[in-house]
N, C-alpha and C. Protein backbone atom coordinates (compact mmCIF):
# COMPACT_ATOMS: atom_id res chain seq x y z
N UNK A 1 2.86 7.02 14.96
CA UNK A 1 2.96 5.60 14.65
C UNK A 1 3.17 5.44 13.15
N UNK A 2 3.80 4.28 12.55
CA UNK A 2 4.37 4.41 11.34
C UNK A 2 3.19 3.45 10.49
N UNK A 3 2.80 4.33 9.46
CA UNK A 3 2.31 3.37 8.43
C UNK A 3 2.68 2.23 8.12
N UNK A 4 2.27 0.80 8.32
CA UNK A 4 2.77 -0.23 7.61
C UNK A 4 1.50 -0.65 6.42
N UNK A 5 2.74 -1.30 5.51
CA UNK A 5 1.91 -2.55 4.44
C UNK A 5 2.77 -3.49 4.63
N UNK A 6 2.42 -4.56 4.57
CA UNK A 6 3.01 -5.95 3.76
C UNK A 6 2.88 -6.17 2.34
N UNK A 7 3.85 -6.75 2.26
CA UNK A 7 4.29 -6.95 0.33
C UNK A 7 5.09 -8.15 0.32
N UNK A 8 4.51 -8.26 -1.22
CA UNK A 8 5.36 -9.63 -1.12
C UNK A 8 6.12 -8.65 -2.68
N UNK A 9 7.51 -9.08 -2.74
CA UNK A 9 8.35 -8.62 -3.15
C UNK A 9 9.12 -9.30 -4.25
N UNK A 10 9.60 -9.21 -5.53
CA UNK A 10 10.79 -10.60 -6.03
C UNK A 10 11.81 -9.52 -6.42
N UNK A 11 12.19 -8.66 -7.65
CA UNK A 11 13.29 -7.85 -7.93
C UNK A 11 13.45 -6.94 -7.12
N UNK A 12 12.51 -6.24 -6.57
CA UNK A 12 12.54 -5.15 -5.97
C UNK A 12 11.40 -4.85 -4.99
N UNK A 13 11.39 -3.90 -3.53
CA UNK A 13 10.53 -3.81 -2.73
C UNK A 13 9.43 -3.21 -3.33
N UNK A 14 8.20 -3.70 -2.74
CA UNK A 14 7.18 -2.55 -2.84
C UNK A 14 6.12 -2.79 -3.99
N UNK A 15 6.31 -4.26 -4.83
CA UNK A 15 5.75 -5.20 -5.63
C UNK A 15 4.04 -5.21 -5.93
N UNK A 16 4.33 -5.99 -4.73
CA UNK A 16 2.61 -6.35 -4.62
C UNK A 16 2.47 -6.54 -3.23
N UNK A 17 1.53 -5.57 -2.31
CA UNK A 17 1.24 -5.05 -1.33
C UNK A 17 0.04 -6.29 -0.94
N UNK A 18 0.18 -6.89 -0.44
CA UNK A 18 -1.17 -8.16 0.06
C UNK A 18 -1.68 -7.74 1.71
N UNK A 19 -1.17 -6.42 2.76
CA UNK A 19 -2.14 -6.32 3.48
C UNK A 19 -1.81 -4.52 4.14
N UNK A 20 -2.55 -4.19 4.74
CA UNK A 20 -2.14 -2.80 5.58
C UNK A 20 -2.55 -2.53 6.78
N UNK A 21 -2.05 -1.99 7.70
CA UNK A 21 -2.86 -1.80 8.66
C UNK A 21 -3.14 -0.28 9.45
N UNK A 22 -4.55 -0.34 9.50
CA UNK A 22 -5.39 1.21 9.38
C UNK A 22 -6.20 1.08 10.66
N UNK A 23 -5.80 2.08 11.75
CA UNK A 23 -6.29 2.09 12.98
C UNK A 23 -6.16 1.05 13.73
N UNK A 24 -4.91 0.76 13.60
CA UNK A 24 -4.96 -0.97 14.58
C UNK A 24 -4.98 -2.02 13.50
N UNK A 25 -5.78 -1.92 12.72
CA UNK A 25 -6.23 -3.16 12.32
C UNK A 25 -5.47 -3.90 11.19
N UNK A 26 -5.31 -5.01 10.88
CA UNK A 26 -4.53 -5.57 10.19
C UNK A 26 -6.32 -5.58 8.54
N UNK A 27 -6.11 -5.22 7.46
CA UNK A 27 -6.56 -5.45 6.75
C UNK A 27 -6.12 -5.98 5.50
N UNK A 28 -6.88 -7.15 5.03
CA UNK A 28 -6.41 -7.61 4.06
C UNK A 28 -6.75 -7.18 2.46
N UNK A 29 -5.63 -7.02 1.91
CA UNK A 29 -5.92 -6.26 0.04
C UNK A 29 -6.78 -7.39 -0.73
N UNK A 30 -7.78 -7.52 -1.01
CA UNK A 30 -8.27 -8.17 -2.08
C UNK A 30 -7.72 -7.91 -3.33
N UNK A 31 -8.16 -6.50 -3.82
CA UNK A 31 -7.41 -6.45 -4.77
C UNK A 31 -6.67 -5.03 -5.59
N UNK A 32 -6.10 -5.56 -6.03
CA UNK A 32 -4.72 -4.14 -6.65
C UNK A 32 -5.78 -3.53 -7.66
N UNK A 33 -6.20 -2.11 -7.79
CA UNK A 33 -7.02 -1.52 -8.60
C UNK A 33 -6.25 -0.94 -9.78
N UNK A 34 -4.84 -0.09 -9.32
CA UNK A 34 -4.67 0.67 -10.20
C UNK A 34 -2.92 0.47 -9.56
N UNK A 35 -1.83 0.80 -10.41
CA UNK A 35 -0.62 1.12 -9.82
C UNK A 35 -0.08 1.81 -10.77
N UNK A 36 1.33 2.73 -10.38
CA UNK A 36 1.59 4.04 -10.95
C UNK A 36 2.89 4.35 -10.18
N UNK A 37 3.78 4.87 -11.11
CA UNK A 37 4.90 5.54 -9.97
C UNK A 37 5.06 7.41 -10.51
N UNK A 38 5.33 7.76 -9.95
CA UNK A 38 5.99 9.15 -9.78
C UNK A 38 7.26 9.44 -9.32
N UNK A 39 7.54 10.84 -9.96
CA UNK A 39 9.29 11.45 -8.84
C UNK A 39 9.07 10.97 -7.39
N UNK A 40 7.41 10.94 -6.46
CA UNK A 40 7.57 11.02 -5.93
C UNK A 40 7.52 9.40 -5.02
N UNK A 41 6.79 8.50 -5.59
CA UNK A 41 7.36 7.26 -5.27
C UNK A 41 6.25 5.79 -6.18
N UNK A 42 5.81 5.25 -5.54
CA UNK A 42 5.21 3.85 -6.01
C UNK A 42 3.92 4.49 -5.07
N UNK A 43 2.76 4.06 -6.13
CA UNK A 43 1.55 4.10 -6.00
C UNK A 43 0.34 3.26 -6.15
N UNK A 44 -0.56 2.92 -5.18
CA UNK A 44 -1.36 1.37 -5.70
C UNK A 44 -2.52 1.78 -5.29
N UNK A 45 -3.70 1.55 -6.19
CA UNK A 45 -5.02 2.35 -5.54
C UNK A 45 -5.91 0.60 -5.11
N UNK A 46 -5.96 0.13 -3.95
CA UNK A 46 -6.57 -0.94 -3.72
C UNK A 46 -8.15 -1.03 -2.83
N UNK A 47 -8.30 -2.44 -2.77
CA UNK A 47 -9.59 -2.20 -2.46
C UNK A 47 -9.02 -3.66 -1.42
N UNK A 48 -9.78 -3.32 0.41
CA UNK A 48 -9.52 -4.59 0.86
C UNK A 48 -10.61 -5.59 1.42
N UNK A 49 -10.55 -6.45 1.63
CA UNK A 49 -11.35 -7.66 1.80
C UNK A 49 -13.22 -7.30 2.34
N UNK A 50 -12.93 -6.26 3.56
CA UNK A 50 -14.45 -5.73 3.79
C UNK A 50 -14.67 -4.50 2.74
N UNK A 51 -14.47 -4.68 1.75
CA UNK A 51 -15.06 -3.14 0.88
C UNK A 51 -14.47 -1.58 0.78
N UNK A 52 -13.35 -1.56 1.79
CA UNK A 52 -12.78 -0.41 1.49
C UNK A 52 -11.60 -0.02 0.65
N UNK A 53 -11.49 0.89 0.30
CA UNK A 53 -10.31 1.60 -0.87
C UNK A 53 -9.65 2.12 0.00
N UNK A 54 -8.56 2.17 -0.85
CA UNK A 54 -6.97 2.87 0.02
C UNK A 54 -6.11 3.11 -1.01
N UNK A 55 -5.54 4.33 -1.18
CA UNK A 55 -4.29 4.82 -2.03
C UNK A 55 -3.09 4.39 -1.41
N UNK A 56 -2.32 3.69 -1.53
CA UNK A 56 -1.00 3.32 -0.97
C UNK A 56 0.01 4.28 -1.03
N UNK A 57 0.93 4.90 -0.51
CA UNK A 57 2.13 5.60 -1.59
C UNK A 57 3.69 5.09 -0.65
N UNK A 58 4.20 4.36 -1.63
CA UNK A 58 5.56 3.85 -1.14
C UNK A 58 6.63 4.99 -1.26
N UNK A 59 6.95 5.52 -0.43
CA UNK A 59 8.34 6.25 -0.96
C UNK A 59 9.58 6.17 -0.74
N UNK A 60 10.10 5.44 -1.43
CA UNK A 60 11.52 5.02 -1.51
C UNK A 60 12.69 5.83 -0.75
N UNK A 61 12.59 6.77 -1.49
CA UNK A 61 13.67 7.77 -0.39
C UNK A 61 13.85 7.78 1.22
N UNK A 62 12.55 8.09 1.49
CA UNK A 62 12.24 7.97 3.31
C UNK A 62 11.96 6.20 3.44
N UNK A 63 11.94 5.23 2.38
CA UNK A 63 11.72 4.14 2.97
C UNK A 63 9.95 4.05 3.82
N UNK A 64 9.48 4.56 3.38
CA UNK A 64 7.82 4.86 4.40
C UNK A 64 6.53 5.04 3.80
N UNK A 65 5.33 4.41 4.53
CA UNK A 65 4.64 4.58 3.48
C UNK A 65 3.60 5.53 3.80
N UNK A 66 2.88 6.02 3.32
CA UNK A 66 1.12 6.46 3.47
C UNK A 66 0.43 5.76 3.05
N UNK A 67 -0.92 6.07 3.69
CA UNK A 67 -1.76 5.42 3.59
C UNK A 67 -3.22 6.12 3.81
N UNK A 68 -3.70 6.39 2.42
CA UNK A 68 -4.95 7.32 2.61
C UNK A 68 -6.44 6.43 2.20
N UNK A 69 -7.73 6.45 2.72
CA UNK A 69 -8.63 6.10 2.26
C UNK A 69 -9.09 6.89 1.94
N UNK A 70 -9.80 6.23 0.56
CA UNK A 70 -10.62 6.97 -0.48
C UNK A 70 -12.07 6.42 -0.53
């Protein structure tokens, strides 16, 4: 099954990430902790609405994301 986020977007995809969803569940980002890019793509370390953290990683090339909790 494919990782999703939602983002809200203006020049370019992959902006500002406002939700994800992890085991089913639709969770909402409170807030953007940290962001960062690499060779290997766009990176956002967030925290969402019930208390949990999540490393985002957008990667442009494959178009796809991960999604790890921390």
């Amino acid at each position: 099954m494919a990782e999703l986020v939602a983002c809200r977007s203006n020049a370019e995809y992959a902006e500002h990430p406002i939700a994800l969803s992890w085991e089913g569940q639709r969770l909402e980002i409170e807030t953007i902790l940290a962001r960062w890019r690499t060779p290997e793509g766009k990176f956002f370390r967030v925290s969402t609405q019930d208390g949990r953290s999540f490393e985002l990683l957008y990667q442009q090339t494959a178009d796809a994301w991960q999604i790890t909790q921390v």
